[in-house]
N, C-alpha and C. Protein backbone atom coordinates (compact mmCIF):
# COMPACT_ATOMS: atom_id res chain seq x y z
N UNK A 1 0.82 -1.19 0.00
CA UNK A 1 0.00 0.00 0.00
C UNK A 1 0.86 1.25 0.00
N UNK A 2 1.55 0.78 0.94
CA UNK A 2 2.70 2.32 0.87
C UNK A 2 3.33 2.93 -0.60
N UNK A 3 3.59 1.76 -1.11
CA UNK A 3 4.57 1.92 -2.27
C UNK A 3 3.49 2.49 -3.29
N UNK A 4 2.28 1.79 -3.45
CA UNK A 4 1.20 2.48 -4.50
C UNK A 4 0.96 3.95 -3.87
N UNK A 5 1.77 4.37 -2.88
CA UNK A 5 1.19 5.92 -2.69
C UNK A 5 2.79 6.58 -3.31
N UNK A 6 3.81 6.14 -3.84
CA UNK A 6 4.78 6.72 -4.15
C UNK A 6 5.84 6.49 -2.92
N UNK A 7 5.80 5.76 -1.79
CA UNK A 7 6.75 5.58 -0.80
C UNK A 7 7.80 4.37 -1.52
N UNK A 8 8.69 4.51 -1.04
CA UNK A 8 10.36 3.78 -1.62
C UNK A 8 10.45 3.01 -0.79
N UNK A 9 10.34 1.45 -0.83
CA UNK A 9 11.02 0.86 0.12
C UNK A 9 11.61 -0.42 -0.14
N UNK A 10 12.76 -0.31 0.56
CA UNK A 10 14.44 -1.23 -0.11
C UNK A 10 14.19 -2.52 1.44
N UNK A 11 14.03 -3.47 1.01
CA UNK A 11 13.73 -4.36 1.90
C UNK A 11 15.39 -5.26 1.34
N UNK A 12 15.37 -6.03 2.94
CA UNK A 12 17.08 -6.09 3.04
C UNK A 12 17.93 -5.10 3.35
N UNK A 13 17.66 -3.88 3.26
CA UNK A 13 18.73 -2.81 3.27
C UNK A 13 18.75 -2.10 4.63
N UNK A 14 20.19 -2.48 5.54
CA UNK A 14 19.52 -1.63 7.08
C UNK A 14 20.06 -0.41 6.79
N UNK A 15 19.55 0.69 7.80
CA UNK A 15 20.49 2.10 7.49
C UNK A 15 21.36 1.91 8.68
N UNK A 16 22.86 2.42 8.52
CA UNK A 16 24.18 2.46 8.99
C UNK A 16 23.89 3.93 9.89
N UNK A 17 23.61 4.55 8.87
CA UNK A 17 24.22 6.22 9.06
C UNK A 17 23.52 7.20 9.20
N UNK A 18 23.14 8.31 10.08
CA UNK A 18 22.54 9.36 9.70
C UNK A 18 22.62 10.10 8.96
N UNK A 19 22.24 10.98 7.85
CA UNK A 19 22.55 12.02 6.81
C UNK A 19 22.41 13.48 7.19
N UNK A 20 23.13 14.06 7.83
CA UNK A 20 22.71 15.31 8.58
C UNK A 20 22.55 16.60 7.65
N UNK A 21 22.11 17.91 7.72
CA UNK A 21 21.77 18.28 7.01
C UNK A 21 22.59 19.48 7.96
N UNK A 22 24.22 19.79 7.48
CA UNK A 22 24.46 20.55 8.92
C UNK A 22 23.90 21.76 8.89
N UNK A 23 23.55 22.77 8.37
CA UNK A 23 23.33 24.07 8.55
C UNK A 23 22.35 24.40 9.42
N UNK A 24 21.69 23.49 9.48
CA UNK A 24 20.42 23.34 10.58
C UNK A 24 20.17 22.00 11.66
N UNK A 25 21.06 21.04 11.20
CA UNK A 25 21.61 20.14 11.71
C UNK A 25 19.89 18.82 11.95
N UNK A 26 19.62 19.39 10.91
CA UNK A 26 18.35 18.19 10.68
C UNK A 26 18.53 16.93 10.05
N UNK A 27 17.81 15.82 9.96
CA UNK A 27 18.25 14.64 9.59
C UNK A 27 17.51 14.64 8.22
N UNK A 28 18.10 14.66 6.89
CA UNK A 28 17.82 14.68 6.10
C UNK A 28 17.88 13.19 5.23
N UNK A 29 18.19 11.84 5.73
CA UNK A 29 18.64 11.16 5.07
C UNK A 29 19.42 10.00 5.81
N UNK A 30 19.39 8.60 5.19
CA UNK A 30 20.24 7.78 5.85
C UNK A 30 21.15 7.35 4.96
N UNK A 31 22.36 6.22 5.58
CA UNK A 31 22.63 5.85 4.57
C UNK A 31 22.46 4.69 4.55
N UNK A 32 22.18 3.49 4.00
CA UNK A 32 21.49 2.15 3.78
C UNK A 32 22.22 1.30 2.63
N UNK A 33 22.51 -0.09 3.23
CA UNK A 33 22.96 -1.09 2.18
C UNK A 33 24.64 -1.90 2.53
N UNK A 34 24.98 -1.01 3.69
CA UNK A 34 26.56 -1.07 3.26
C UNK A 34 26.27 -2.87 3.79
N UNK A 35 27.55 -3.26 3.23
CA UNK A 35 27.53 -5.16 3.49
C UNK A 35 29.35 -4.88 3.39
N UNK A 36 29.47 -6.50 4.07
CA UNK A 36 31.19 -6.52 4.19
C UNK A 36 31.65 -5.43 5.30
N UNK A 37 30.67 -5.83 6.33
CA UNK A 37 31.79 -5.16 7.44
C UNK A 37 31.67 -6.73 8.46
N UNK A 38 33.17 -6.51 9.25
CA UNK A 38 33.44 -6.96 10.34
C UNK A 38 32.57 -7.28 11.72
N UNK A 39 32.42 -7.72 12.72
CA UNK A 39 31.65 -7.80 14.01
C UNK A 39 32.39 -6.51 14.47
N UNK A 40 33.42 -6.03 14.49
CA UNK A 40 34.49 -5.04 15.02
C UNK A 40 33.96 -3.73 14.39
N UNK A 41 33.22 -4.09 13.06
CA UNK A 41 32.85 -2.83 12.29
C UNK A 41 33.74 -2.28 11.41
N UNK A 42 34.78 -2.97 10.74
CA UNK A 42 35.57 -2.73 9.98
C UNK A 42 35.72 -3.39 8.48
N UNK A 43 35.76 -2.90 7.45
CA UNK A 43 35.43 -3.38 5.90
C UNK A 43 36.41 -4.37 5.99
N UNK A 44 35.69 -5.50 5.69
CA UNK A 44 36.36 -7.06 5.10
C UNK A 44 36.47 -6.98 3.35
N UNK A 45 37.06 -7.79 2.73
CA UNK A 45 37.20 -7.76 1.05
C UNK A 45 36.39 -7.75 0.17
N UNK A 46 34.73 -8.27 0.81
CA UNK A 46 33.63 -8.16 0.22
C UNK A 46 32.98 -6.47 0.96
N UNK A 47 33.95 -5.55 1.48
CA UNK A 47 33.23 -4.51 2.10
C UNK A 47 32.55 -4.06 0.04
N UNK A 48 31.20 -2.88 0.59
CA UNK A 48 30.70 -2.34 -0.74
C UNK A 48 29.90 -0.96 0.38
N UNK A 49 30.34 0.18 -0.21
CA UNK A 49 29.64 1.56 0.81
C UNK A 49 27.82 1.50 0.39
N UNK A 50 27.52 1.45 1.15
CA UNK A 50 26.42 1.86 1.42
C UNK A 50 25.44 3.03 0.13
N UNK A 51 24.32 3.53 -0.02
CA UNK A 51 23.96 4.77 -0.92
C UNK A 51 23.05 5.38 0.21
N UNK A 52 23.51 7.26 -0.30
CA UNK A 52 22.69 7.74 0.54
C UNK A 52 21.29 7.94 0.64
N UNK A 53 20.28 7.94 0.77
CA UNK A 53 18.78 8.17 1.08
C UNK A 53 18.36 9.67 1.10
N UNK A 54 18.04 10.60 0.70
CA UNK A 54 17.50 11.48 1.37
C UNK A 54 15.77 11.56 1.04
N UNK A 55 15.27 12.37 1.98
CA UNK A 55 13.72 12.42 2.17
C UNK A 55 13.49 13.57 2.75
N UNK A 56 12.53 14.00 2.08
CA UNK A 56 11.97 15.56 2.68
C UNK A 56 11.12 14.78 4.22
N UNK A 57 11.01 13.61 4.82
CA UNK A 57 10.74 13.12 5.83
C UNK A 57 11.18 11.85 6.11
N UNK A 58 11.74 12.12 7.16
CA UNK A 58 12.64 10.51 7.38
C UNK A 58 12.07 9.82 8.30
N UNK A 59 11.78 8.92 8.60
CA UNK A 59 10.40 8.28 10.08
C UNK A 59 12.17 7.54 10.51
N UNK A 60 13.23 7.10 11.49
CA UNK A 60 13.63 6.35 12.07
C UNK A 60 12.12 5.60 12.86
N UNK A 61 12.31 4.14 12.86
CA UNK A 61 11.81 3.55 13.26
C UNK A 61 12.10 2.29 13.97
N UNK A 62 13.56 2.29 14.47
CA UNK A 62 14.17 1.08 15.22
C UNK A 62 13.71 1.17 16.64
N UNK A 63 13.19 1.77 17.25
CA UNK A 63 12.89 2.43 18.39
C UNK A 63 14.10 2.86 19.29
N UNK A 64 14.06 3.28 20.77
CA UNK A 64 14.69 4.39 21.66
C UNK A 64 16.46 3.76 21.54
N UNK A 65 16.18 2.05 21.30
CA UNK A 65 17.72 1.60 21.52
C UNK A 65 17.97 1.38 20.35
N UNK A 66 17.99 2.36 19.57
CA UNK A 66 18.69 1.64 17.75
C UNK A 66 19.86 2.83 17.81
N UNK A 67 20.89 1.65 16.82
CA UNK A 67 22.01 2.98 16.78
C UNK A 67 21.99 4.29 16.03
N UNK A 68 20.83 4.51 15.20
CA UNK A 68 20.66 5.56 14.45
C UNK A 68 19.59 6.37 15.79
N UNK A 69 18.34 5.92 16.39
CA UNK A 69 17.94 6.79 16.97
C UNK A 69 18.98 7.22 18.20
N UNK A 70 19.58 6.45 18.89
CA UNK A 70 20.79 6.71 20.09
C UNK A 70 21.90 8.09 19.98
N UNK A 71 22.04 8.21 17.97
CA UNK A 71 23.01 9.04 17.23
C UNK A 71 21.96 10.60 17.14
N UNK A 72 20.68 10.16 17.16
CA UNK A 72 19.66 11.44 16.84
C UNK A 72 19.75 12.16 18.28
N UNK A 73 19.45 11.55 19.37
CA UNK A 73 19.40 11.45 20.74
C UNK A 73 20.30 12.54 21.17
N UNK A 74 21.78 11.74 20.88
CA UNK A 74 22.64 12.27 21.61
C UNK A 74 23.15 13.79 20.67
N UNK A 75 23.49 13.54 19.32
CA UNK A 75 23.46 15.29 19.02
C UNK A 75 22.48 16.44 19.34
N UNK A 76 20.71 15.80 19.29
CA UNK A 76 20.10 16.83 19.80
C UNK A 76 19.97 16.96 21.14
N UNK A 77 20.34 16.08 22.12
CA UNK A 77 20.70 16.58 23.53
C UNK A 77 18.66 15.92 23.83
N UNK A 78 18.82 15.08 23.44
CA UNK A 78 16.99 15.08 24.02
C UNK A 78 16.96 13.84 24.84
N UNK A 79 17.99 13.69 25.65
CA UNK A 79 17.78 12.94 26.98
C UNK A 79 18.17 13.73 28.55
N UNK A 80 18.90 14.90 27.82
CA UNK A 80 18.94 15.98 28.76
C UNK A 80 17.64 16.27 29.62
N UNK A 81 18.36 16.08 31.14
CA UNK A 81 17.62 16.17 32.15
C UNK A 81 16.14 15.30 32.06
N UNK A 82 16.26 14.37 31.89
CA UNK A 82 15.57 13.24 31.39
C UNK A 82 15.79 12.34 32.37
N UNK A 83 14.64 11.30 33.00
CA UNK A 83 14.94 10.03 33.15
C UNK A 83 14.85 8.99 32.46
N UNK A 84 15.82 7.93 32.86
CA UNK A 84 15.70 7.09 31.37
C UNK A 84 14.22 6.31 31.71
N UNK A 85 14.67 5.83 30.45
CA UNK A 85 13.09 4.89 29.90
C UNK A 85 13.09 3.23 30.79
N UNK A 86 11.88 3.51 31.30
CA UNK A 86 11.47 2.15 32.03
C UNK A 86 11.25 1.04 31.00
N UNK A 87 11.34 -0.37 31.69
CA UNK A 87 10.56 -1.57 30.94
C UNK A 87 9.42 -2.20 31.85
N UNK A 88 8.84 -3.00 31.09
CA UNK A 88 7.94 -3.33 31.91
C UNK A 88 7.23 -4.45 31.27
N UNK A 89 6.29 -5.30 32.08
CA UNK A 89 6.04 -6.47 31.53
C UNK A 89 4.29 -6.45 31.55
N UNK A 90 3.52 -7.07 30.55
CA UNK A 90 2.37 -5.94 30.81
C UNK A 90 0.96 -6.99 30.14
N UNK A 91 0.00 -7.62 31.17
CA UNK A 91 -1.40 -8.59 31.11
C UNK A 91 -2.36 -7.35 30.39
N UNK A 92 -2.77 -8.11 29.79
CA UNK A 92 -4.07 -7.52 29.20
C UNK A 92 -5.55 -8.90 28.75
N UNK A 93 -6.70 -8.83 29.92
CA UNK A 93 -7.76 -9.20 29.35
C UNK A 93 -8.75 -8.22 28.70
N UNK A 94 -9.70 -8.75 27.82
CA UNK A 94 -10.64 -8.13 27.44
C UNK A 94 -11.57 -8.83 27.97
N UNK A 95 -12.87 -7.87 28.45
CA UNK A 95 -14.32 -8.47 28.91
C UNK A 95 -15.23 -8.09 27.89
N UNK A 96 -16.54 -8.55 28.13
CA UNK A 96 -17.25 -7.95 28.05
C UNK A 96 -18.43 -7.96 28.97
N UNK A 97 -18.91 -6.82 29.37
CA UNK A 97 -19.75 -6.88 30.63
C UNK A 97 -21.09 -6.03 30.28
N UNK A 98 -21.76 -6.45 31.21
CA UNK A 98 -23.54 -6.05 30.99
C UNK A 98 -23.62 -4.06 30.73
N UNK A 99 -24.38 -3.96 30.01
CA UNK A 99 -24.56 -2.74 29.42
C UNK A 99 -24.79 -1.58 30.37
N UNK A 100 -25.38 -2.16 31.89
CA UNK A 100 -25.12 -1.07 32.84
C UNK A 100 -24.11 -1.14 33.63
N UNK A 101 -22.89 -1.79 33.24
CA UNK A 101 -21.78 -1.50 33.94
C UNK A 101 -20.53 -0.37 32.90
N UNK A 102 -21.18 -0.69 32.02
CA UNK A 102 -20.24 -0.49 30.65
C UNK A 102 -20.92 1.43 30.74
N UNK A 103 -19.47 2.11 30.79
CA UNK A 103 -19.27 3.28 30.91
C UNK A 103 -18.34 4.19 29.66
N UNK A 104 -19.21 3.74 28.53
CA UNK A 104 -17.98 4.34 27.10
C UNK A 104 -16.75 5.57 27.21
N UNK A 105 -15.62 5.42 26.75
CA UNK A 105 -14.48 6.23 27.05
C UNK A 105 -14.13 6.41 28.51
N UNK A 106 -14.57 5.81 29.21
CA UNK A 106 -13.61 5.58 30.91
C UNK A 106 -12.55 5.12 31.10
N UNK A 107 -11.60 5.65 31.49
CA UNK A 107 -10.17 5.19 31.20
C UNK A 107 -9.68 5.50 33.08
N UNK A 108 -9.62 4.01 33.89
CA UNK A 108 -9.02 4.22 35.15
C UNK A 108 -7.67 3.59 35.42
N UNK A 109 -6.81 4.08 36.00
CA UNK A 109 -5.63 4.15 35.94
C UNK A 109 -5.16 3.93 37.61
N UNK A 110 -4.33 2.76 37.77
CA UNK A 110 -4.07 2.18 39.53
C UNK A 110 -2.11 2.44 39.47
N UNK A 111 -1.75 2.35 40.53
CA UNK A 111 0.14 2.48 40.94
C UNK A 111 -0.13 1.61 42.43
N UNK A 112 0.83 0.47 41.89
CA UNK A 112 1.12 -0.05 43.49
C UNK A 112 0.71 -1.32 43.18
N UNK A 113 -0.12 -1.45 44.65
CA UNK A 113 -0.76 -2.81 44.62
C UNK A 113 -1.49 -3.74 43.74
N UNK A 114 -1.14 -4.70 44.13
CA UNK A 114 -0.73 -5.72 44.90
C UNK A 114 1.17 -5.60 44.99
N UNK A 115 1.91 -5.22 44.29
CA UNK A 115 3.16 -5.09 44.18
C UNK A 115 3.40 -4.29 45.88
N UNK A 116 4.82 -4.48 46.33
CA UNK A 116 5.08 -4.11 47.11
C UNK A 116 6.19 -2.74 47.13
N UNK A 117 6.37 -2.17 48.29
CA UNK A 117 6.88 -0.76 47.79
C UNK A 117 7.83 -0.54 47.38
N UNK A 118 9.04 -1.53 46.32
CA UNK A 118 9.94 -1.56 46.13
C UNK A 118 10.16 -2.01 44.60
N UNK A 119 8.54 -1.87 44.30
CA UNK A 119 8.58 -2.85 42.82
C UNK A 119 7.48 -1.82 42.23
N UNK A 120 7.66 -1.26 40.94
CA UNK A 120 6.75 -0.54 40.45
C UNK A 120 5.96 -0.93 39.37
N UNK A 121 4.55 -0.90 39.16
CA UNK A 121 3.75 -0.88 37.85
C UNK A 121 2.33 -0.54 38.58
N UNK A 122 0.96 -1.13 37.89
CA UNK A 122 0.02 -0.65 38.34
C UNK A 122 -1.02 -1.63 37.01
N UNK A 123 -1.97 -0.75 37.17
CA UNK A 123 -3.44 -1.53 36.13
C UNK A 123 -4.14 -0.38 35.25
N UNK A 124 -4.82 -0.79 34.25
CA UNK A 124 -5.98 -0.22 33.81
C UNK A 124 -7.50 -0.87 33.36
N UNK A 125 -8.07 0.07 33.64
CA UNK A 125 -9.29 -0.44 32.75
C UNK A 125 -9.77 0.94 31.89
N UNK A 126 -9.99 0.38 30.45
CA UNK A 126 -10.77 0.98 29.47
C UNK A 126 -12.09 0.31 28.99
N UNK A 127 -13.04 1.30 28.90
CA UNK A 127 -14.23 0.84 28.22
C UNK A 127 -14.31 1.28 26.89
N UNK A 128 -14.61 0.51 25.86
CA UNK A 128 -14.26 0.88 24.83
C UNK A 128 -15.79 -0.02 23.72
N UNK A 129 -15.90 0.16 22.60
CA UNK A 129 -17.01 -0.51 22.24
C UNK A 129 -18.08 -0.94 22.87
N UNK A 130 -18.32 -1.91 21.77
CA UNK A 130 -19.33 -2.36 22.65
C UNK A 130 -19.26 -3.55 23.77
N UNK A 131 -19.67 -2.53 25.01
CA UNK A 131 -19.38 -3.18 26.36
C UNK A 131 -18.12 -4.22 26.39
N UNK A 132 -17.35 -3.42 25.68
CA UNK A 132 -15.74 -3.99 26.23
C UNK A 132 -15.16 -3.19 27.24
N UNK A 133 -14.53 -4.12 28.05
CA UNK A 133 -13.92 -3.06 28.81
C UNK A 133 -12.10 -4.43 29.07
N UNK A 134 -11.09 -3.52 28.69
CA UNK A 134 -9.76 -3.95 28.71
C UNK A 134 -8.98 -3.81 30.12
N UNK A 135 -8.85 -4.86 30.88
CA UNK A 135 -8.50 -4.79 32.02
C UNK A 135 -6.78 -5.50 32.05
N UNK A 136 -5.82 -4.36 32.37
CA UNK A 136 -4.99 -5.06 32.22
C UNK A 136 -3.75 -4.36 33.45
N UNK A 137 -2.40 -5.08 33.77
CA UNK A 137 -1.51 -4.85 34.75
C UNK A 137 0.07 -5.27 34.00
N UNK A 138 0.74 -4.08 34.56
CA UNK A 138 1.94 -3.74 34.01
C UNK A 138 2.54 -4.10 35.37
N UNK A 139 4.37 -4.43 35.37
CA UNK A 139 5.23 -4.53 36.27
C UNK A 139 6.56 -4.05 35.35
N UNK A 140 6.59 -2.97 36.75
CA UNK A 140 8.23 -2.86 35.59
C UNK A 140 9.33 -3.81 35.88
N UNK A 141 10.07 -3.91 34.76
CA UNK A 141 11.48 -4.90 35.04
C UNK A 141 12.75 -4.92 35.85
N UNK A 142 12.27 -3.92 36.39
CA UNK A 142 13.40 -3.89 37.84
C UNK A 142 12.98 -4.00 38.49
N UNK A 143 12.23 -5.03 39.25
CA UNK A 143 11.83 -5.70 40.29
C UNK A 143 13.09 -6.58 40.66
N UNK A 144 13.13 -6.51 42.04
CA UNK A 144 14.15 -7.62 42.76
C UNK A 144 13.76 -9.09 43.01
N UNK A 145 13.08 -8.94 43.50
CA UNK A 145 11.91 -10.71 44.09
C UNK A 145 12.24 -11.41 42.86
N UNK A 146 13.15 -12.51 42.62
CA UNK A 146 13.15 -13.31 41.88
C UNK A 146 11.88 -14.44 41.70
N UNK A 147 11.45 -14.30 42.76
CA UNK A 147 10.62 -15.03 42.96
C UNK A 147 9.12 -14.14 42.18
N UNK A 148 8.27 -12.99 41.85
CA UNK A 148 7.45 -12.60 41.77
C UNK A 148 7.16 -13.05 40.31
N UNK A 149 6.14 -13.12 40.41
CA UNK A 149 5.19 -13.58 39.03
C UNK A 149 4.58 -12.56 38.48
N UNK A 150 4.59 -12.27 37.62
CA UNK A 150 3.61 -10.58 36.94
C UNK A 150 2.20 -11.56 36.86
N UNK A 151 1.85 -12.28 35.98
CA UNK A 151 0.92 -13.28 35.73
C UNK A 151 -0.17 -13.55 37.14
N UNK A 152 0.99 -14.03 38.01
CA UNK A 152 0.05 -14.31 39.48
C UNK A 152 -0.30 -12.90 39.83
N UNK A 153 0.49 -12.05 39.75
CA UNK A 153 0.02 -10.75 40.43
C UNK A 153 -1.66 -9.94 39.63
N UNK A 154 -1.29 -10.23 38.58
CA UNK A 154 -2.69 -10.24 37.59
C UNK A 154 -3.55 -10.47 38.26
């Protein structure tokens, strides 16, 4: 679908590189394809450079730990005064329940318990359609208790 709208896309090809655009220091571009490098990151005999990409819009899409977004990150300074990014492990049922319980667009939001005060996540429930309502519980991954179950805590 993308491509029938005029979008380009090179499957097989990872991007290496950012393409900076210095005068304004925007990301104009990647560079994508290179093959024949090392585990060390250094061109072996089959090395071949990469071609550059540019786009009047570039989406990175490896998410927060890719080495191209990590490279965007750190020149624009956008973890400054930041805490870093949590993980977390995360149940989700769907119900469906009788039409006078069902409260459309209610969105409730819990921290804590059952977890203890040393372990963080919490729950939600959304009502959504018809008489759905999505009941679900997150734990983040720095919990100590080797022993704790996210599942049982559900």
């Amino acid at each position: 679908q993308a491509e029938a709208l005029g979008v380009e896309v090179y499957p097989g090809m990872a991007a290496s590189h950012v393409v900076w655009e210095e005068e304004t220091g925007r990301v104009k571009g990647v560079v994508a394809g290179v093959f024949g490098i090392d585990r060390e990151g250094k061109p072996t005999d089959d090395f071949q450079p990469g071609i550059e990409l540019h786009g009047k819009y570039v989406f990175i899409a490896e998410g927060v730990r890719g080495s191209l977004a990590k490279t965007i990150i750190a020149r624009h300074k956008l973890q400054d005064g930041k805490s870093p990014q949590k993980y977390g492990i995360g149940l989700k049922e769907l119900w469906q329940v009788p039409a006078e319980q069902h409260q459309p667009g209610l969105a409730q939001h819990t921290t804590g318990w059952p977890l203890d005060e040393h372990t963080g996540g919490g729950s939600f429930l959304y009502h959504f359609g018809d008489r759905y309502v999505a009941v679900g519980y997150v734990v983040h991954l720095n919990y100590k208790n080797p022993f704790l179950s996210p599942f049982d805590e559900f």
